[in-house]
Protein backbone atom coordinates (compact mmCIF):
# COMPACT_ATOMS: atom_id res chain seq x y z
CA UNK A 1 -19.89 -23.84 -6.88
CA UNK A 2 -16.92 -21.96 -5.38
CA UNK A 3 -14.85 -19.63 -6.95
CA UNK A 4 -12.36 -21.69 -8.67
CA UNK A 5 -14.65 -24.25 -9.99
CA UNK A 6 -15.99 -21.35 -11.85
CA UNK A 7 -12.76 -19.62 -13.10
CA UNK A 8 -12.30 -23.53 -14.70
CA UNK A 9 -15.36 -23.12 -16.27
CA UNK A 10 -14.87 -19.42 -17.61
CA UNK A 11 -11.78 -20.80 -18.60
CA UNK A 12 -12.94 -23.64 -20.73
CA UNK A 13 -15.62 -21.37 -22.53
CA UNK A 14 -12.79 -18.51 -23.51
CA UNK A 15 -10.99 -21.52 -24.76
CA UNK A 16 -13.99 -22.17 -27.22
CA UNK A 17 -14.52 -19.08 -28.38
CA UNK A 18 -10.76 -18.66 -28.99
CA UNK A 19 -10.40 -16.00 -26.20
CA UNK A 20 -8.05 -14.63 -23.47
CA UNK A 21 -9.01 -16.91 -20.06
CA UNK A 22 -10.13 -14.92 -17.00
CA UNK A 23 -7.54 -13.97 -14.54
CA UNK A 24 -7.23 -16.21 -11.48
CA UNK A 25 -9.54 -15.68 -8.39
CA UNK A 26 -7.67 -13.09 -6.04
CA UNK A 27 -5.03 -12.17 -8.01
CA UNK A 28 -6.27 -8.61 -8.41
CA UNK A 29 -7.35 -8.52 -4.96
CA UNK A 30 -4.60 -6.50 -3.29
CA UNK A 31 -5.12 -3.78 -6.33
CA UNK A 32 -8.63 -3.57 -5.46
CA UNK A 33 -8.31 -2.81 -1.83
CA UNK A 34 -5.69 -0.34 -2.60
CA UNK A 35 -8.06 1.31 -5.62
CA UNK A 36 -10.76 1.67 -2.33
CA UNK A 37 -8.79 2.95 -0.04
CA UNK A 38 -7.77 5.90 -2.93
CA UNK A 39 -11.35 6.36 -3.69
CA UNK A 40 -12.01 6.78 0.39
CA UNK A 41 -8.99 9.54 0.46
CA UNK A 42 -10.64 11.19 -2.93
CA UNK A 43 -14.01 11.22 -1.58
CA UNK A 44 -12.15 12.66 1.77
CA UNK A 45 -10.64 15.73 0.36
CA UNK A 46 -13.98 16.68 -2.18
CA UNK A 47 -15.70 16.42 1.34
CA UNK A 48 -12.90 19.06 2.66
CA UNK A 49 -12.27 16.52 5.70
CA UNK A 50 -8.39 15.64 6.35
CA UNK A 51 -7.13 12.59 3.95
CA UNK A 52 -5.17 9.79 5.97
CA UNK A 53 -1.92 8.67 5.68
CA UNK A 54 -0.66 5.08 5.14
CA UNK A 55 -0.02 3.23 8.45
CA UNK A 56 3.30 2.62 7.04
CA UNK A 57 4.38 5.80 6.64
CA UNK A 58 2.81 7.61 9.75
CA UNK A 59 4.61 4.58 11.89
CA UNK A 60 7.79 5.53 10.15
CA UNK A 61 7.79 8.94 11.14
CA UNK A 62 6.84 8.01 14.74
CA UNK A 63 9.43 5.96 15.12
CA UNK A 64 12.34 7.82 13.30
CA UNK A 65 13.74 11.47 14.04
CA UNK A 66 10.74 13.09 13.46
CA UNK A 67 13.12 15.50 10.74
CA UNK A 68 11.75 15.19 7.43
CA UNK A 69 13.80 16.84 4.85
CA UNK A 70 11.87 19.15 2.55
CA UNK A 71 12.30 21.22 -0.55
CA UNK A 72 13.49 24.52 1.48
CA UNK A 73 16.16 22.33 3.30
CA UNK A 74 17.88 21.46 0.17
CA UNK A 75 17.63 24.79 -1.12
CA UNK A 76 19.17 26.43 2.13
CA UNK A 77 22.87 27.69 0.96
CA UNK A 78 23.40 29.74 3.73
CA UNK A 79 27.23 29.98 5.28
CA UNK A 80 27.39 28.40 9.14
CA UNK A 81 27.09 31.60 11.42
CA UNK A 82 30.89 33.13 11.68
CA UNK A 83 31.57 32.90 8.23
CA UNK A 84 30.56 35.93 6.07
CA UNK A 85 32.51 34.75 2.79
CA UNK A 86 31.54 31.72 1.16
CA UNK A 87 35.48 30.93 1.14
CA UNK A 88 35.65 30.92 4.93
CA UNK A 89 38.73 33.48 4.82
């Protein structure tokens, strides 16, 4: 019996008993490869080895300017060197 001859069958039962039927095979399957992957990083960092990065976002850094802006950036007010007045006069 494969998998969706079975889901019919779970189906037809919660349909008898007056209940919710079963999701349909692999529709969760995405969120359950994503929930591993976060229990892998978890188990990672309680270890104290280095958690990894998504591909897609280490890629994305490669391949971009390499600048990421951070908290200290946006919080930088300084004047440009030559000005000592916040007017510029």
């Amino acid at each position: 019996m494969d998998a969706m001859q079975q889901h019919m069958i779970d189906s037809y039962r919660a349909a008898q008993h007056g209940e919710l039927p079963p999701p349909l095979p692999g529709r969760h399957d995405w969120a359950v490869a994503r929930d591993v992957r976060d229990r892998r990083r978890f188990d990672a960092v309680m270890a104290g080895l280095p958690a990894r990065r998504r591909w897609r976002t280490a890629l994305r850094e490669l391949f971009t300017s390499g600048h990421r802006p951070t908290s200290a950036d946006s919080l930088d007010n300084s004047t440009p060197p030559g000005n000592s007045s916040p007017s510029g006069v």
